[in-house]
N, C-alpha and C. Protein backbone atom coordinates (compact mmCIF):
# COMPACT_ATOMS: atom_id res chain seq x y z
N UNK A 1 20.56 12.46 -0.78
CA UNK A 1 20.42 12.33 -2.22
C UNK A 1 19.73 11.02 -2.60
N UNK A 2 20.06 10.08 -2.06
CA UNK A 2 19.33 8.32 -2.26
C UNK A 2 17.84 9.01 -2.07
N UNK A 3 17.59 9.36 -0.46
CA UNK A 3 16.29 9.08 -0.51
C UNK A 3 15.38 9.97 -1.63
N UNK A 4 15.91 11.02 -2.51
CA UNK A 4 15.26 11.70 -2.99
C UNK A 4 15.31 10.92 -4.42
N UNK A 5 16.06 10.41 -5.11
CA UNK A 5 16.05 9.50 -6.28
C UNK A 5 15.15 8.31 -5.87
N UNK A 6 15.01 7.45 -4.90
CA UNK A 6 13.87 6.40 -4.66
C UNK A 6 12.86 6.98 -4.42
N UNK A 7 12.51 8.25 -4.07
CA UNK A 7 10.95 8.57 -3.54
C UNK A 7 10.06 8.14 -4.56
N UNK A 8 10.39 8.91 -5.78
CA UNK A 8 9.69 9.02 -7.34
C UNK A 8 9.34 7.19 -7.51
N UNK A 9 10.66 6.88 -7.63
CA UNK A 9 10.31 5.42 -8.17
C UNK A 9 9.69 5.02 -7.04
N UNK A 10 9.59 4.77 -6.26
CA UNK A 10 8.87 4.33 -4.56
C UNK A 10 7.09 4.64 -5.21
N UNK A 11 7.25 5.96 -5.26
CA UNK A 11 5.86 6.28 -4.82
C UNK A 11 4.62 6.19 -6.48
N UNK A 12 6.02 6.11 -7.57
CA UNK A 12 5.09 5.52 -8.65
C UNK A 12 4.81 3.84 -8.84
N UNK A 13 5.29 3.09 -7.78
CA UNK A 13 4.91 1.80 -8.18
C UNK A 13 3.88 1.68 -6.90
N UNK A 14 4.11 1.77 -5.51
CA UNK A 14 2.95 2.43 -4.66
C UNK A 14 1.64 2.45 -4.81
N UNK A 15 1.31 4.29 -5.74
CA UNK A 15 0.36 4.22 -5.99
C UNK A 15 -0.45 3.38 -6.94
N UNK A 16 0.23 3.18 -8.03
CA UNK A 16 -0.08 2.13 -8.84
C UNK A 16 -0.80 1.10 -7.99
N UNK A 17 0.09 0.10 -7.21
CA UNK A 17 -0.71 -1.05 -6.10
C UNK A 17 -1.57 -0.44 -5.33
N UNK A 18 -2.14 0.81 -5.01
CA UNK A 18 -2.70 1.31 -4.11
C UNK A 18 -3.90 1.51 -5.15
N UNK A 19 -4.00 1.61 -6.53
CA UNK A 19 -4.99 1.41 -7.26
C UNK A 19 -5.52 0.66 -7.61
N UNK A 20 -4.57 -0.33 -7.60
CA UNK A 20 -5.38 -2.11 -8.02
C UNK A 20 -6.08 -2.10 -6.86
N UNK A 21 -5.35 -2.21 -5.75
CA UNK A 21 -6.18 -2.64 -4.38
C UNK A 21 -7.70 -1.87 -4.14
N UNK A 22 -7.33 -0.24 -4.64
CA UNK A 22 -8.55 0.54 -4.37
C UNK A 22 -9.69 -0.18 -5.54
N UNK A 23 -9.22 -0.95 -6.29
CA UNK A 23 -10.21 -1.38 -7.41
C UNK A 23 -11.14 -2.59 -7.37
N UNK A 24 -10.64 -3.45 -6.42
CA UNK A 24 -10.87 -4.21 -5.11
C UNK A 24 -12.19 -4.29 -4.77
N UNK A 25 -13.03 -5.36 -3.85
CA UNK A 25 -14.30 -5.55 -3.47
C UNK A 25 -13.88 -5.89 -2.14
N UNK A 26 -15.05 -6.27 -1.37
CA UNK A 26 -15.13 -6.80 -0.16
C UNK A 26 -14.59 -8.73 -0.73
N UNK A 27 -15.56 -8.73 -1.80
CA UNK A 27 -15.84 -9.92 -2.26
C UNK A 27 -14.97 -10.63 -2.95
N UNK A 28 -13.99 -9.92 -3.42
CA UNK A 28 -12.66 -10.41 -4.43
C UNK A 28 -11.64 -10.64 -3.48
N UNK A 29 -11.81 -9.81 -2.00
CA UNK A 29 -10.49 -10.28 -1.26
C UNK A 29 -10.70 -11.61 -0.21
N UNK A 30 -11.72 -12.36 -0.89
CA UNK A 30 -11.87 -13.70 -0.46
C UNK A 30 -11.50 -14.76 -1.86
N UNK A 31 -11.11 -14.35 -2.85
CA UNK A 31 -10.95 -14.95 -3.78
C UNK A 31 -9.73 -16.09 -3.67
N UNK A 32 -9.37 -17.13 -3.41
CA UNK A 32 -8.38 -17.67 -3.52
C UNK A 32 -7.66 -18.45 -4.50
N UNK A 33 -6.32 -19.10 -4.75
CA UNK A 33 -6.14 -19.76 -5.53
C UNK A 33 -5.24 -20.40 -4.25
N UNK A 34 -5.45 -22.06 -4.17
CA UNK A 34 -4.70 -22.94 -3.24
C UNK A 34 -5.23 -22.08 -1.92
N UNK A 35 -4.10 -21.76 -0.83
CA UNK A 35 -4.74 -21.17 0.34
C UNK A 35 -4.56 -19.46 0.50
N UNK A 36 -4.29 -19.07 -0.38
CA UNK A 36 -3.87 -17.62 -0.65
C UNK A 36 -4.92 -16.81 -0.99
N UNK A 37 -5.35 -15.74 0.03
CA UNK A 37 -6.26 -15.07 -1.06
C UNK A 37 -5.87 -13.72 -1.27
N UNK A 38 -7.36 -13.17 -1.91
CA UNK A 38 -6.39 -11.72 -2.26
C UNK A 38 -6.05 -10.54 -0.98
N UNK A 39 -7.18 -10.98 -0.17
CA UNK A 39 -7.39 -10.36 1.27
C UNK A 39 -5.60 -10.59 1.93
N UNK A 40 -4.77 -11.57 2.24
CA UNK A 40 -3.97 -12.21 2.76
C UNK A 40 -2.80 -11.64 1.71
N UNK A 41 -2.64 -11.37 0.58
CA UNK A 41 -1.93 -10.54 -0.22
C UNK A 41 -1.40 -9.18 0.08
N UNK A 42 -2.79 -8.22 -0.13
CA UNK A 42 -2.55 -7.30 0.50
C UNK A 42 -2.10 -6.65 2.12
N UNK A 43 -2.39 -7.71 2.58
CA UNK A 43 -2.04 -7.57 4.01
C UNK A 43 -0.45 -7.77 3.69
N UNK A 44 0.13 -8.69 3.65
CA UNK A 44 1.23 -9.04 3.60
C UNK A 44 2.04 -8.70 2.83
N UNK A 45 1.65 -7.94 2.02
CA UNK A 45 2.19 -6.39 1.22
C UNK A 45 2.35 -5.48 2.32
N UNK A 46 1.76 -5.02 2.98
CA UNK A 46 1.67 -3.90 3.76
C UNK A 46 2.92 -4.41 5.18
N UNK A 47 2.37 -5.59 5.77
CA UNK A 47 3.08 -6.03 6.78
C UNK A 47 4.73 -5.82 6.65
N UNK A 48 5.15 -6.48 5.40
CA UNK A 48 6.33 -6.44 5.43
C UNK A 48 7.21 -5.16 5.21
N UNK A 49 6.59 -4.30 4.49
CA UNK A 49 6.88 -2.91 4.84
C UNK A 49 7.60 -2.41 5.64
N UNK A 50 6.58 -2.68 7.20
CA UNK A 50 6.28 -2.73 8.28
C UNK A 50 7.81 -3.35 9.21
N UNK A 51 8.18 -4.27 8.17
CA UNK A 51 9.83 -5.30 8.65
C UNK A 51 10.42 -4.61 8.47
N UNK A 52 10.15 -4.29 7.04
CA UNK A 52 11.67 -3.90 6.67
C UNK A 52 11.97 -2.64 6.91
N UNK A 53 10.93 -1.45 7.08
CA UNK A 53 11.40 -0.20 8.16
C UNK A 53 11.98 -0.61 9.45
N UNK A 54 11.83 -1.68 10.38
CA UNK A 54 12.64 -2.13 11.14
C UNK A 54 13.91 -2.72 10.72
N UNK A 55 14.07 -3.46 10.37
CA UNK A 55 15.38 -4.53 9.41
C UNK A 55 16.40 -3.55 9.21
N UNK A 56 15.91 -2.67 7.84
CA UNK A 56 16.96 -2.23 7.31
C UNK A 56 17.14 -0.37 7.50
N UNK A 57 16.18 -0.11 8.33
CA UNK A 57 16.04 1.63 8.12
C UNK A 57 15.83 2.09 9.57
N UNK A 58 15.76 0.83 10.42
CA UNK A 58 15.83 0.73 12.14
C UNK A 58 14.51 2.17 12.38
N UNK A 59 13.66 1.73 12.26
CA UNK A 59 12.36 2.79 12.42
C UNK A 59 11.14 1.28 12.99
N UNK A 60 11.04 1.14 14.22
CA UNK A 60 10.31 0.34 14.54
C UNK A 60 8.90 1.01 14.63
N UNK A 61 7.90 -0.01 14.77
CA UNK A 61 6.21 0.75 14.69
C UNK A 61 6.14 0.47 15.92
N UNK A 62 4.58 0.91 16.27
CA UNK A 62 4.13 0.86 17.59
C UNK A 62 3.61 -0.44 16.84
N UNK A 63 2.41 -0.96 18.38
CA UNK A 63 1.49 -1.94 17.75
C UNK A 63 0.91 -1.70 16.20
N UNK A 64 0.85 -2.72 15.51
CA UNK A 64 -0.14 -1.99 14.26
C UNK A 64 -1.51 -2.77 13.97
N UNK A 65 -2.96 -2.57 14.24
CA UNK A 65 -3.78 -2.77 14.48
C UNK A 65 -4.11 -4.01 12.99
N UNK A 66 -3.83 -5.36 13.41
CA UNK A 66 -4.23 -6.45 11.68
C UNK A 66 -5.79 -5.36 11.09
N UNK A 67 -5.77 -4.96 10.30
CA UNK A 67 -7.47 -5.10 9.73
C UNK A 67 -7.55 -6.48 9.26
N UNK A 68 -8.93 -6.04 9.11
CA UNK A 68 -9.34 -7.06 8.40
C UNK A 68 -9.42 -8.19 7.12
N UNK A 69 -9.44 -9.25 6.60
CA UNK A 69 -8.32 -9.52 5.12
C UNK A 69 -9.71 -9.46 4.46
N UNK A 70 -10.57 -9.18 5.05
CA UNK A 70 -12.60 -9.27 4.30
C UNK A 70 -12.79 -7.98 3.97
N UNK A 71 -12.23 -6.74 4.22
CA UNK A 71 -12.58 -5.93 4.03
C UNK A 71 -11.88 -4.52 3.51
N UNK A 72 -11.74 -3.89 2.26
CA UNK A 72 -11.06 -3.52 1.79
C UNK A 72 -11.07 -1.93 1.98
N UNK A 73 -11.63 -1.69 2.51
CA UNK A 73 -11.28 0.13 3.37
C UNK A 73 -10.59 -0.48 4.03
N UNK A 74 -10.48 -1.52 4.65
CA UNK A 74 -9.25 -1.46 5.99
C UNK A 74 -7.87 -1.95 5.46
N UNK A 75 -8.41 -2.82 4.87
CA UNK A 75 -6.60 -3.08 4.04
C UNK A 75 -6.27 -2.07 3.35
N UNK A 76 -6.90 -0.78 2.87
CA UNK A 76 -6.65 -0.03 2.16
C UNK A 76 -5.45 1.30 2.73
N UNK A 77 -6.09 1.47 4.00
CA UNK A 77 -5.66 2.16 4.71
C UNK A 77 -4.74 1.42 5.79
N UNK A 78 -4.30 0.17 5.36
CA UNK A 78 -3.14 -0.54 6.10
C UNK A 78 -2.20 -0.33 5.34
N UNK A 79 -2.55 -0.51 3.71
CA UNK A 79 -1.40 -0.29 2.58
C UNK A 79 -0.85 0.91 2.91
N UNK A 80 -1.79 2.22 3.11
CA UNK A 80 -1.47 3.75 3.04
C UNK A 80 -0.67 3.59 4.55
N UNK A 81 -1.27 3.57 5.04
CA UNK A 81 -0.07 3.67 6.65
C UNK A 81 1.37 3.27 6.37
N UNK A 82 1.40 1.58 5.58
CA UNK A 82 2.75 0.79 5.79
C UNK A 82 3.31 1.68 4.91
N UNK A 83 3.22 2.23 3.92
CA UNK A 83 3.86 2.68 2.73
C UNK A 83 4.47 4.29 3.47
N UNK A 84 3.70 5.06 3.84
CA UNK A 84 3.66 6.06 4.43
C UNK A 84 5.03 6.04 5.42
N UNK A 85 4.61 5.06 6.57
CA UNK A 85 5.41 4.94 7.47
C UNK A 85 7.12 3.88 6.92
N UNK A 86 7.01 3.44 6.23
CA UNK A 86 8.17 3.43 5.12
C UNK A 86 8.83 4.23 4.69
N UNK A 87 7.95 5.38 4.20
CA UNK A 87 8.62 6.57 3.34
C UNK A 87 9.20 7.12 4.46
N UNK A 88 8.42 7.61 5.71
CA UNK A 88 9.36 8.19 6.96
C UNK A 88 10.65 7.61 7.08
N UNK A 89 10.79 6.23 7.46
CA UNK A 89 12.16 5.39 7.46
C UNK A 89 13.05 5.68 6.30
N UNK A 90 12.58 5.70 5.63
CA UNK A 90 13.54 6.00 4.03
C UNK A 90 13.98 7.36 4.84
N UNK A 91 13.18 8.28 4.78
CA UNK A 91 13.59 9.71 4.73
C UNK A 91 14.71 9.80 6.36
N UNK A 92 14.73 9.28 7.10
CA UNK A 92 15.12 9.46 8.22
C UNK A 92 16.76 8.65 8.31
N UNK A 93 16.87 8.04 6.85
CA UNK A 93 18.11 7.45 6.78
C UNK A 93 19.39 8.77 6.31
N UNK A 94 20.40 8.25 7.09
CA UNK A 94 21.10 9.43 6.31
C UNK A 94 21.52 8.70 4.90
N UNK A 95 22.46 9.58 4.22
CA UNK A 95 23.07 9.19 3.19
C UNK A 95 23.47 8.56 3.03
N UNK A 96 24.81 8.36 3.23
CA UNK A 96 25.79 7.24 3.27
C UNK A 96 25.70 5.81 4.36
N UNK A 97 24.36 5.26 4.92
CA UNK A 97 24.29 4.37 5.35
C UNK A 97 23.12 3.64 4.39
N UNK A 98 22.83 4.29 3.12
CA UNK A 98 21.83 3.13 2.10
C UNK A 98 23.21 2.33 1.77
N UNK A 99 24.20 2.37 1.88
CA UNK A 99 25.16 1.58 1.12
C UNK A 99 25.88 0.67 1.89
N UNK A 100 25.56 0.55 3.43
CA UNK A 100 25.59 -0.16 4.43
C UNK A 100 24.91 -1.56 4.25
N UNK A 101 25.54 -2.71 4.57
CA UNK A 101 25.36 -3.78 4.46
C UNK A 101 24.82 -3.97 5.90
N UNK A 102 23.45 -4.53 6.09
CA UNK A 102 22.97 -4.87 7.21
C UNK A 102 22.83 -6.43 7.62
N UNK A 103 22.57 -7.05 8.72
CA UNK A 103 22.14 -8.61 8.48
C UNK A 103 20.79 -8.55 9.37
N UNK A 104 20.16 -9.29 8.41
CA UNK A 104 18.95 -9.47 9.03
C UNK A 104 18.11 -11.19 8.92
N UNK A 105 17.20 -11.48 9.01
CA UNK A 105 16.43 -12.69 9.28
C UNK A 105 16.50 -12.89 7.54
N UNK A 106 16.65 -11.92 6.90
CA UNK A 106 16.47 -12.44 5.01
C UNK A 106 17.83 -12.32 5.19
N UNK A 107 19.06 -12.45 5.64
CA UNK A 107 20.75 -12.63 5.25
C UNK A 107 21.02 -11.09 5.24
N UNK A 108 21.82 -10.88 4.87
CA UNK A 108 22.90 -9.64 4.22
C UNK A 108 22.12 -8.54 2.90
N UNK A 109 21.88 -7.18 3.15
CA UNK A 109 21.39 -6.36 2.30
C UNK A 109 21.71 -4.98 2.66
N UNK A 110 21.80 -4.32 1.85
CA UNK A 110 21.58 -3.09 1.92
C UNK A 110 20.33 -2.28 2.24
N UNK A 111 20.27 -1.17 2.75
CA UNK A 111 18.76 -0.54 2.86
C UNK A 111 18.55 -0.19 1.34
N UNK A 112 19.29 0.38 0.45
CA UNK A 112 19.01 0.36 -0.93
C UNK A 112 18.48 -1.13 -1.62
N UNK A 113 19.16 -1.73 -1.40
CA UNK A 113 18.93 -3.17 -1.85
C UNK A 113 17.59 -3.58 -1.85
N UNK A 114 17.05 -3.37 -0.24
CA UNK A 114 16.02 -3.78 0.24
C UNK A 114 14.82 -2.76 -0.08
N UNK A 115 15.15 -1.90 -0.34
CA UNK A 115 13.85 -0.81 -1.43
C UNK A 115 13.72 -1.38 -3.03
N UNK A 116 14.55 -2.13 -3.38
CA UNK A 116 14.90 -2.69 -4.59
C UNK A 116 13.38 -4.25 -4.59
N UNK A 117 13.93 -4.74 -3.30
CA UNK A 117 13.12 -6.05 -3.10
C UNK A 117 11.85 -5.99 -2.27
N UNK A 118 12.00 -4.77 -1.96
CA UNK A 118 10.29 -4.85 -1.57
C UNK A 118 9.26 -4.21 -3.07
N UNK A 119 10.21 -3.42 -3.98
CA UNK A 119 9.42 -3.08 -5.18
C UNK A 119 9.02 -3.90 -5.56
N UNK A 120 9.88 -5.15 -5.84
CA UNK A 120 9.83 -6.32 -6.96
C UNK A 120 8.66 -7.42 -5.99
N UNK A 121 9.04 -7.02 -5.08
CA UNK A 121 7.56 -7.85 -4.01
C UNK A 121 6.34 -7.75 -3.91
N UNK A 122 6.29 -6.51 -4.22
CA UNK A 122 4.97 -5.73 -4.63
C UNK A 122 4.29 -5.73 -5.67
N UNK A 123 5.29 -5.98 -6.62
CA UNK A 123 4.73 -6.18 -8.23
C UNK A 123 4.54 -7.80 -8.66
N UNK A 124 5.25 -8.75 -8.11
CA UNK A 124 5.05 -10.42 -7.79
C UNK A 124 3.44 -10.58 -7.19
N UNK A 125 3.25 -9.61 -6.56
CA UNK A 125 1.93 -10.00 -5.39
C UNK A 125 0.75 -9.27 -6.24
N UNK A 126 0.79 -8.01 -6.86
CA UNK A 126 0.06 -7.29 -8.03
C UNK A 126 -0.08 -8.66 -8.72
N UNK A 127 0.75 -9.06 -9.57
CA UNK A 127 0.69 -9.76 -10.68
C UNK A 127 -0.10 -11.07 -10.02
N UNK A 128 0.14 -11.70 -8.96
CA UNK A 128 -0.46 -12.88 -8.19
C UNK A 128 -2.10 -12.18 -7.62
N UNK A 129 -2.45 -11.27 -7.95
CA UNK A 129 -3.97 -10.51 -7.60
C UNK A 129 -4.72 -11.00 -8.47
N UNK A 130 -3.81 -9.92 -10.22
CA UNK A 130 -4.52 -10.07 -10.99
C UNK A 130 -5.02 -11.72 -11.67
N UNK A 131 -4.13 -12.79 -11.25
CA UNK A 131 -3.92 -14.70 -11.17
C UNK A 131 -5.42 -15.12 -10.66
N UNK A 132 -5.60 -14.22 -9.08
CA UNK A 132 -6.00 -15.14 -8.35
C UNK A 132 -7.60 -14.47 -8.71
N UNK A 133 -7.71 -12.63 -9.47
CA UNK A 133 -9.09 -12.57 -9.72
C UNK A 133 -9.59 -13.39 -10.96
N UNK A 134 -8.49 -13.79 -11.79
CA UNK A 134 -8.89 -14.55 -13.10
C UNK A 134 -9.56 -15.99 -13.26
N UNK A 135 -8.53 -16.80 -11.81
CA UNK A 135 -8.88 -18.35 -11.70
C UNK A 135 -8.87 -18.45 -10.38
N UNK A 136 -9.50 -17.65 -9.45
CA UNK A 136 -9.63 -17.39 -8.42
C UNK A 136 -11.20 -18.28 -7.71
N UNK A 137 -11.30 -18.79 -6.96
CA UNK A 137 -13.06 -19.34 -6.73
C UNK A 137 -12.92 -18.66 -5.16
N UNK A 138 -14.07 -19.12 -4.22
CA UNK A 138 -14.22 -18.72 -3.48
C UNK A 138 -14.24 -20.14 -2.20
């Protein structure tokens, strides 16, 4: 029942970031503000994904190939994989262990919890895109 109430919300904030990103240049994901750029964003959107299907939903990946942070077909299709291969972990949880308290390298969470904080991670890093295309240099 969990995983079917998070899918919806999961997969409407998702695609949403999967549209900014698709909206994206080669040239904007060199944009930085301090040492951050937008290239290094999206990656690290995707990466942690990537954790926390391990962490909290115990679904480890194989190797996962870095693309590139210059080039945005490949981060694009890093986002679609991590998200994807997320949703598997979600789906592969049973029920009554989203309410399971896990410990991991971020402290004490739930696998619910932690679908909670990778949303809000995703939308921090959106909002830090749209920052870094505004007052962004190269």
């Amino acid at each position: 029942m969990t995983y079917e109430v998070v899918l919806p919300i999961w997969d409407a904030l998702r695609t949403r970031f999967l549209e900014k990103a698709k909206g994206l240049t080669d040239e904007d994901l060199k944009l930085k503000l301090g040492e951050t750029t937008i290239g290094s964003l999206l990656y690290h959107t995707g990466e942690v994904e990537f954790y926390f299907a391990d962490w909290f939903f115990e679904k480890k990946s194989d190797e996962i190939k870095k693309p590139s942070l210059t080039s945005i077909d490949e981060l694009v299709t890093y986002l679609e994989e991590s998200s994807q291969f997320f949703k598997e972990a979600m789906s592969e949880l049973p029920d009554a262990a989203w309410q399971e308290e896990k410990e991991t390298q971020m402290g004490k969470s739930t696998p619910l919890e932690a679908v909670g904080r990778l949303m809000y991670h995703a939308g921090i890093h959106a909002g830090q895109i749209t920052d870094i295309k505004k007052h962004g240099s190269l």
